[in-house]
C-alpha atoms as a PDB file:
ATOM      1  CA  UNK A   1       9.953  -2.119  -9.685  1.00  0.00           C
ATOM      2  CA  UNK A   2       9.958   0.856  -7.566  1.00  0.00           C
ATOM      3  CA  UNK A   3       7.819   1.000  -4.923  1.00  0.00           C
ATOM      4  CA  UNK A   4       9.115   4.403  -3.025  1.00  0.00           C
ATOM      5  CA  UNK A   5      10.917   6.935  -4.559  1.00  0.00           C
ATOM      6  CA  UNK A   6      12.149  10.356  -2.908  1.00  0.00           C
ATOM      7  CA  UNK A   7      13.445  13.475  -5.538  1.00  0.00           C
ATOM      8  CA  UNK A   8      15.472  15.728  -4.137  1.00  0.00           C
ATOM      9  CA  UNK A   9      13.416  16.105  -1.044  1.00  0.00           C
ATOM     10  CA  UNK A  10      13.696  18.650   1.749  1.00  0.00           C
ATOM     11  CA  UNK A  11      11.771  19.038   4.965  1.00  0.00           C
ATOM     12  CA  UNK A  12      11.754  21.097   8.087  1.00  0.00           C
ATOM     13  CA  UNK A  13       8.980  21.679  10.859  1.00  0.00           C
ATOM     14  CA  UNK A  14       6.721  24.729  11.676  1.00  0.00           C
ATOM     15  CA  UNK A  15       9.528  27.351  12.066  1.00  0.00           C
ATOM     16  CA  UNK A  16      12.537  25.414  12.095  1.00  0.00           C
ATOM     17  CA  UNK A  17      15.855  25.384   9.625  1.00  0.00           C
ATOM     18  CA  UNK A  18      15.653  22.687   7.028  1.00  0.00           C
ATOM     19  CA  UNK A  19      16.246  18.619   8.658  1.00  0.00           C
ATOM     20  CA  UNK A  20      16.339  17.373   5.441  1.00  0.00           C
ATOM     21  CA  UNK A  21      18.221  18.308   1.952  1.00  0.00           C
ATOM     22  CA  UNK A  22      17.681  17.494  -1.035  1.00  0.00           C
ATOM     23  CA  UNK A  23      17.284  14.058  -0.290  1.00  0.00           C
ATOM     24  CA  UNK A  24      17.241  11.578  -3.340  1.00  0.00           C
ATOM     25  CA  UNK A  25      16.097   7.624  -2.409  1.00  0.00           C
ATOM     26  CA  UNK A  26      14.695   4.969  -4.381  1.00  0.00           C
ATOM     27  CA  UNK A  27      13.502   1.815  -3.046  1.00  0.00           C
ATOM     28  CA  UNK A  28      12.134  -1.249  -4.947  1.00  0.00           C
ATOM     29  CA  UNK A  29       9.349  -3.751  -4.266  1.00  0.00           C
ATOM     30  CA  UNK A  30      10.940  -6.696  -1.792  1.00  0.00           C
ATOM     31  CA  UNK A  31      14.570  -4.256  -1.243  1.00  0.00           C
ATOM     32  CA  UNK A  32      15.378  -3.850   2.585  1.00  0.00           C
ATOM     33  CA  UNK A  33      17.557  -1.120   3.452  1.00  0.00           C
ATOM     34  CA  UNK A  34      18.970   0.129   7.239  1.00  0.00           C
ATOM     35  CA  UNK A  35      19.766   4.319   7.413  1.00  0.00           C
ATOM     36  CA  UNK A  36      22.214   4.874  10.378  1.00  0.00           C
ATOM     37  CA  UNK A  37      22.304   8.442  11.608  1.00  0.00           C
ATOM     38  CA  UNK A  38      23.316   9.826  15.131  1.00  0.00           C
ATOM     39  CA  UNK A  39      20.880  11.409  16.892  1.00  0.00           C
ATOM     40  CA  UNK A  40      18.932  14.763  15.663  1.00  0.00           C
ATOM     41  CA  UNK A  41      20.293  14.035  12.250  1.00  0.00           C
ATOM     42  CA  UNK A  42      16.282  13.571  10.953  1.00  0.00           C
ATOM     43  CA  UNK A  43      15.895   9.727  10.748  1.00  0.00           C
ATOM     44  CA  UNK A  44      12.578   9.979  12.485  1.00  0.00           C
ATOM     45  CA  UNK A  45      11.547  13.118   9.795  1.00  0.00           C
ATOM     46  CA  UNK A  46      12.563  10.662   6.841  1.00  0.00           C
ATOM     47  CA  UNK A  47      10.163   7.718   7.888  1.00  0.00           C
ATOM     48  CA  UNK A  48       7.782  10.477   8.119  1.00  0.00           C
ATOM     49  CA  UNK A  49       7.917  11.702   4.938  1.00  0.00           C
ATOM     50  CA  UNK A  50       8.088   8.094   3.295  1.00  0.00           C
ATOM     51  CA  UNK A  51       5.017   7.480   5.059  1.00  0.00           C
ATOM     52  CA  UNK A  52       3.088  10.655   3.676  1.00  0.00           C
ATOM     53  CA  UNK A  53       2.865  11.836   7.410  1.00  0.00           C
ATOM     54  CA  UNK A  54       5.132  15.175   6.784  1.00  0.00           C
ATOM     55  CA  UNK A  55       4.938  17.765   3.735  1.00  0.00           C
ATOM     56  CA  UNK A  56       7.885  17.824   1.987  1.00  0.00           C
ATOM     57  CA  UNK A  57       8.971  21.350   1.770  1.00  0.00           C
ATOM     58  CA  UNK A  58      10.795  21.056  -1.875  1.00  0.00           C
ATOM     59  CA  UNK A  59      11.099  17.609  -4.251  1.00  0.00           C
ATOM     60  CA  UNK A  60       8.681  15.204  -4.417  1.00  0.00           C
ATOM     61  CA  UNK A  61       7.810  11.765  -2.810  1.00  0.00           C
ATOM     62  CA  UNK A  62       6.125   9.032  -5.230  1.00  0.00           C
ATOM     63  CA  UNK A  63       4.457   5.780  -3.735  1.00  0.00           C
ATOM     64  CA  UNK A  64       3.900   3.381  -6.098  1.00  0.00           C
ATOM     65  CA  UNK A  65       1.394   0.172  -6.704  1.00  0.00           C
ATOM     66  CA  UNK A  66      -0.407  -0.313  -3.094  1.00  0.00           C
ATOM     67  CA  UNK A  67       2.123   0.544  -0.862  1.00  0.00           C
ATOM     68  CA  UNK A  68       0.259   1.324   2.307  1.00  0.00           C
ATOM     69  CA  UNK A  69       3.060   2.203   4.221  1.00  0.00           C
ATOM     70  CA  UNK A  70       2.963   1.134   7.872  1.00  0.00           C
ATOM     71  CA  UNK A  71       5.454   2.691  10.540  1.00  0.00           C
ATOM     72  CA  UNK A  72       7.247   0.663  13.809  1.00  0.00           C
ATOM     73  CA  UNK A  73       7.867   2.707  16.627  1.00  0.00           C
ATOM     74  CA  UNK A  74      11.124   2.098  18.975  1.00  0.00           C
ATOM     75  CA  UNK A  75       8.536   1.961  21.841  1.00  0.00           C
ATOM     76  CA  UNK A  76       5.893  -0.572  21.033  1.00  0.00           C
ATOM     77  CA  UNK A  77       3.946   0.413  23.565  1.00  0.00           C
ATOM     78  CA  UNK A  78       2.858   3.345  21.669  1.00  0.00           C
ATOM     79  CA  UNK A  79       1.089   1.288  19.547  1.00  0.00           C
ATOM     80  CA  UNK A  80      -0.496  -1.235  21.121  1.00  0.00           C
ATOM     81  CA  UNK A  81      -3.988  -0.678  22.065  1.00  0.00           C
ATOM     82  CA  UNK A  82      -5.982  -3.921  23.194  1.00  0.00           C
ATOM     83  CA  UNK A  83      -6.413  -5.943  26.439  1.00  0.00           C
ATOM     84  CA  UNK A  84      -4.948  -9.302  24.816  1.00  0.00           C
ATOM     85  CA  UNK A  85      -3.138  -9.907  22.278  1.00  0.00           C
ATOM     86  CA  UNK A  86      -5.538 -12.195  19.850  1.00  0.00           C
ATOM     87  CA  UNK A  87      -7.755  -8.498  20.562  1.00  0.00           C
ATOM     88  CA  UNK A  88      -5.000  -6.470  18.826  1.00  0.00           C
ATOM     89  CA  UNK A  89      -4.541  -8.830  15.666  1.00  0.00           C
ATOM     90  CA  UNK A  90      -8.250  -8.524  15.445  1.00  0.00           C
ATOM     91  CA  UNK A  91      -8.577  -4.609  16.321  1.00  0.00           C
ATOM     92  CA  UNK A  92      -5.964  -4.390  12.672  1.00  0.00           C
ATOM     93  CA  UNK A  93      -8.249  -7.332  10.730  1.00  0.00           C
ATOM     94  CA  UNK A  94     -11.745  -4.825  11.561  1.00  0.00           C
ATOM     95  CA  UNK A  95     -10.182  -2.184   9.793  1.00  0.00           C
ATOM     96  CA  UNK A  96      -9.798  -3.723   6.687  1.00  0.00           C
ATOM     97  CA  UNK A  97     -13.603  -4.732   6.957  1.00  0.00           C
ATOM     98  CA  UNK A  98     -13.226  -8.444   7.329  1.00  0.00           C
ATOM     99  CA  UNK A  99     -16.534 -10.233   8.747  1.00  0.00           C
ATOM    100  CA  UNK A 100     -16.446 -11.556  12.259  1.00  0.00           C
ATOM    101  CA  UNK A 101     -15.622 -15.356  10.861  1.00  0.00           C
ATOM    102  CA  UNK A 102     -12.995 -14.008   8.546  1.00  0.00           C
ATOM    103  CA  UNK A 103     -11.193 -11.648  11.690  1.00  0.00           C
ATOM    104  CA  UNK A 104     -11.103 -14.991  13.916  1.00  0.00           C
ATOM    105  CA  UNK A 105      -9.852 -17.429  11.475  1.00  0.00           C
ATOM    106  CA  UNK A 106      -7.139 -15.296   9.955  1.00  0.00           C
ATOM    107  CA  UNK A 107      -6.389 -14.144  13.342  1.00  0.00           C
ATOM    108  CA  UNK A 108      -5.405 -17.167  14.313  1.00  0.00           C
ATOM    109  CA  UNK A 109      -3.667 -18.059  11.751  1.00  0.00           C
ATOM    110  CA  UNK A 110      -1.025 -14.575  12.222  1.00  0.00           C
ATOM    111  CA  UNK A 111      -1.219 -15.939  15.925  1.00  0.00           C
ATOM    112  CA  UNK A 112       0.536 -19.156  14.628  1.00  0.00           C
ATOM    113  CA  UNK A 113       2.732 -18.056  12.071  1.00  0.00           C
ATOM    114  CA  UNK A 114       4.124 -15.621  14.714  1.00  0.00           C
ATOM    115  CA  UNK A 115       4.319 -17.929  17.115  1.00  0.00           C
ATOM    116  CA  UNK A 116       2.416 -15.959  19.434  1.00  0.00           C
ATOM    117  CA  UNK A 117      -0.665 -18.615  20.552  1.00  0.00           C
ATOM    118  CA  UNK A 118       0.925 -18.883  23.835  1.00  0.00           C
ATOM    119  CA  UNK A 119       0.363 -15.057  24.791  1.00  0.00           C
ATOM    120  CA  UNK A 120      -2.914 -14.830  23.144  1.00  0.00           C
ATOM    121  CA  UNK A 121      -5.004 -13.952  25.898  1.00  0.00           C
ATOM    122  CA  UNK A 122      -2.506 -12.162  27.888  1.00  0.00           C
ATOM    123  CA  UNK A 123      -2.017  -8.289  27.841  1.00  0.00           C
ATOM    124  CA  UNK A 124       0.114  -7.256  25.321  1.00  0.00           C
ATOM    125  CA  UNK A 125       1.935  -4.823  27.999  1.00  0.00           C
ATOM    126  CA  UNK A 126       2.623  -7.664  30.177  1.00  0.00           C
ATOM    127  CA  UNK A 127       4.905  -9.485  27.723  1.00  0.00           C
ATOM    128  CA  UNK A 128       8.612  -9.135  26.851  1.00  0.00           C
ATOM    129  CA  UNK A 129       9.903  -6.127  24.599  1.00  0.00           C
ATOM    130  CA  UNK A 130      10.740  -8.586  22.238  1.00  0.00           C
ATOM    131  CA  UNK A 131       7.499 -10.211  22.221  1.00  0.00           C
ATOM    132  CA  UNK A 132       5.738  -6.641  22.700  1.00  0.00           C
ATOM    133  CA  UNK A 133       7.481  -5.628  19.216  1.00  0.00           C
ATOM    134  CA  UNK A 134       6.035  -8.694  17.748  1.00  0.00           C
ATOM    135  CA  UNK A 135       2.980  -8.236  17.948  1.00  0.00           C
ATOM    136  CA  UNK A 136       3.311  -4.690  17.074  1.00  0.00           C
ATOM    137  CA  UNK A 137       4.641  -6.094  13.812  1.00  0.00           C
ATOM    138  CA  UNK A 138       2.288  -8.852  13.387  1.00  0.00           C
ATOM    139  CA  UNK A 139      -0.661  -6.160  13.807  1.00  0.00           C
ATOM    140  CA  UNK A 140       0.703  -4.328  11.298  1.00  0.00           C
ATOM    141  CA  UNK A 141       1.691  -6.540   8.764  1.00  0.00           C
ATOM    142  CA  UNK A 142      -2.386  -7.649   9.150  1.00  0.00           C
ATOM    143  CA  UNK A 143      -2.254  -4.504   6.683  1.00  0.00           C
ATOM    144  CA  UNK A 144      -0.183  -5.717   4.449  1.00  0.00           C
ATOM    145  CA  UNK A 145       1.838  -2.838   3.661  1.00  0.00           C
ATOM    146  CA  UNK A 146       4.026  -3.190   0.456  1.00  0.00           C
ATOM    147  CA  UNK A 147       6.251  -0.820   2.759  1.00  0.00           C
ATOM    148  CA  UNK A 148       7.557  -0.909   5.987  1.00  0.00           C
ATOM    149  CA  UNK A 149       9.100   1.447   8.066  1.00  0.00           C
ATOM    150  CA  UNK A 150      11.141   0.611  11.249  1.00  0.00           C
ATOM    151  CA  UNK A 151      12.566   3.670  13.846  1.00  0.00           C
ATOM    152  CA  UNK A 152      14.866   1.720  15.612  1.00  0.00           C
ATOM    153  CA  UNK A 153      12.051  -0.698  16.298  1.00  0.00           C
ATOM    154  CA  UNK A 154      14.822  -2.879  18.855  1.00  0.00           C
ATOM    155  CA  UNK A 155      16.836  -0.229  20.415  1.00  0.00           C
ATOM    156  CA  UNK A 156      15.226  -1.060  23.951  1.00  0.00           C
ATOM    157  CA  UNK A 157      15.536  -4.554  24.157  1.00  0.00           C
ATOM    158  CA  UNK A 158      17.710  -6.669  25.473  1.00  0.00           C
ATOM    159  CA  UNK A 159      20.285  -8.952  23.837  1.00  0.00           C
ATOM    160  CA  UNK A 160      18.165 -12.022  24.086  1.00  0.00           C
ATOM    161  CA  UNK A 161      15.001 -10.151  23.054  1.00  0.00           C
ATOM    162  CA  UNK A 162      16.720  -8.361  19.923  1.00  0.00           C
ATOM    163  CA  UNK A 163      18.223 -11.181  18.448  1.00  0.00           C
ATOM    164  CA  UNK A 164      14.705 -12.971  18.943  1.00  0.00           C
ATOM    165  CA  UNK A 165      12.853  -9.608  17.113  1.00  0.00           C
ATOM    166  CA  UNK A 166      15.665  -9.885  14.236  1.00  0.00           C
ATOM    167  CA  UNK A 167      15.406 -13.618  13.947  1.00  0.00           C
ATOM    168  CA  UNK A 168      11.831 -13.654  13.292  1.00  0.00           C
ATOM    169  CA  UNK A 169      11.727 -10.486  11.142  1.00  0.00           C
ATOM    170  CA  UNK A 170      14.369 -11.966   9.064  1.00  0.00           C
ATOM    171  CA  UNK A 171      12.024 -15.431   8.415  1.00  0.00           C
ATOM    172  CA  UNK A 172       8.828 -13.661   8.120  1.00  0.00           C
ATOM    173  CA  UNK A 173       9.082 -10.283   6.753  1.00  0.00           C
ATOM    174  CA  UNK A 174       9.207  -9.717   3.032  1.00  0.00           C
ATOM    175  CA  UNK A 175       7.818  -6.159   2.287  1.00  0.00           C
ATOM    176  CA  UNK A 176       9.895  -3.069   1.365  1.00  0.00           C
ATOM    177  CA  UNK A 177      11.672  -1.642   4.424  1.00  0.00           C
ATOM    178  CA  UNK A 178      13.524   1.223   5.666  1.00  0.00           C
ATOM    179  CA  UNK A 179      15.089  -0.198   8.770  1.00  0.00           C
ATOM    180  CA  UNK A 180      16.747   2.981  10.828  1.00  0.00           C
ATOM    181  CA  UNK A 181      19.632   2.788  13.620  1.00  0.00           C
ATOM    182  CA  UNK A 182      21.780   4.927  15.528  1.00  0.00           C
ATOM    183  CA  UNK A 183      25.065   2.803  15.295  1.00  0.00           C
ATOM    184  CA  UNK A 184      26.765   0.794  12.938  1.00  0.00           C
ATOM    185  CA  UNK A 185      26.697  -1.937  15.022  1.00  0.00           C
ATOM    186  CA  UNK A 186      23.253  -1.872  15.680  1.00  0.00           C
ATOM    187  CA  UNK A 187      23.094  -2.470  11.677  1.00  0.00           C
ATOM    188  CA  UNK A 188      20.933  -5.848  10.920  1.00  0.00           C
ATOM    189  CA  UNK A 189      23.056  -8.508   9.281  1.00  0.00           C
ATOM    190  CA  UNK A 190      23.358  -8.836   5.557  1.00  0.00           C
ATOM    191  CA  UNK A 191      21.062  -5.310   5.081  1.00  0.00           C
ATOM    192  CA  UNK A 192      22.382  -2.798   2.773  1.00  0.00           C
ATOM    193  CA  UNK A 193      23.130   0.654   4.253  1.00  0.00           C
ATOM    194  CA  UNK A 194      23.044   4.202   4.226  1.00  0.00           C
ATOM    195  CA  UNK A 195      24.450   7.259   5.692  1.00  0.00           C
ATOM    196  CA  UNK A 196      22.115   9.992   6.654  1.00  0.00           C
ATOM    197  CA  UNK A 197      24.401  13.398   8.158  1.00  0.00           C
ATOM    198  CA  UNK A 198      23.865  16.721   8.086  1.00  0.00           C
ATOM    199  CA  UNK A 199      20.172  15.809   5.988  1.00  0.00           C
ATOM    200  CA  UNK A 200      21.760  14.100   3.566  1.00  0.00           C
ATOM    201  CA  UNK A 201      22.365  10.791   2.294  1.00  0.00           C
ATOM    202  CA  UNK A 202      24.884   8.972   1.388  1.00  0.00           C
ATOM    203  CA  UNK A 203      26.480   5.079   0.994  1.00  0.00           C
ATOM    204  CA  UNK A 204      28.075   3.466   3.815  1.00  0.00           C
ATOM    205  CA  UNK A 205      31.940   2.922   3.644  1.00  0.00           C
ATOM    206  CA  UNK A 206      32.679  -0.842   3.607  1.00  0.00           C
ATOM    207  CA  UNK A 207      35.560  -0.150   6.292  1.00  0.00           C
ATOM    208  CA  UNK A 208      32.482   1.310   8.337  1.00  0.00           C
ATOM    209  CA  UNK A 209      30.853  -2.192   8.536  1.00  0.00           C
END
């Protein structure tokens, strides 16, 4: 079942020529794919227009069931807002409108299954990138978003730290995702790819892997 699909979709920015072109996608419920694109080729617009964040300027962009699309920055500290880390889990929980009982007990249990109980009163700032992206993702899978979407969420980390992020994404993540990347070898084993160039799509060659 479909849970994103993009029609022919073209976008630009106040003033600007046309980023994307007629842009056709379709991504189903559970389906993980990675878009590699060199810089300025409008990976960044496409997440934004999955997300509902930018207009399309021609085609159409269909969400289906309860998608609730969340976004993962390359920086995560863009998006992290408390003083500890238990506090940002908790900031995500209070927007769904949990009650105070339901916020700390399912709190803690994302601070388990993210093995993140260690760091839970530090500063989320103070921590690795690795662990910083963590609990970016484990604030915003407190959502539950039927569709994720990653802009080169490990691009700044560190060997150690990356294969950490990837390691745990791969064992705990299981909603739609658009995973972007710069480089083919930054592509995250075992994910089907895509081509975006000149704002266009297109499949990735097997010799290109």
């Amino acid at each position: 079942m479909a849970i994103l699909v993009l029609e022919d979709v073209s976008a630009a920015y106040s003033n600007s020529p046309e980023i994307l072109k007629g842009l056709s996608l379709s991504l189903e419920r559970g389906e993980q794919i990675a878009i590699i694109g060199r810089n300025g080729e409008g990976k960044t617009t496409l997440l934004k227009v999955a997300a509902g964040l930018l207009a399309p300027t021609r085609g159409k962009v269909r969400h289906f069931s309860s998608s609730n699309p969340a976004i993962l920055l390359q920086n995560p500290r863009q998006q992290l807002v408390c003083s500890t880390v238990r506090e940002e889990i908790e900031y995500t929980l209070r927007l769904n409108a949990l009650d105070d009982k339901t916020v700390a007990r399912v709190a803690q249990d994302r601070l388990q299954q993210f093995d993140l109980e260690h760091a839970s009163e530090q500063h989320p700032l103070k921590l690795s990138g690795g662990q910083q992206q963590k609990v970016a993702l484990a604030a915003l899978l407190c959502r539950e978003p039927e569709l994720l979407l990653l802009d080169e969420p490990d691009a700044y980390l560190d060997g150690a730290s990356r294969r950490e992020f990837r390691s745990f994404f791969s064992g705990q993540v299981r909603a739609a995702t658009i995973w972007i990347v710069s480089r083919v070898s930054e592509l995250p084993e075992g994910m089907k790819a895509m081509r975006l160039a000149n704002g266009v799509l297109s499949s990735l060659d097997v010799d290109e892997k």
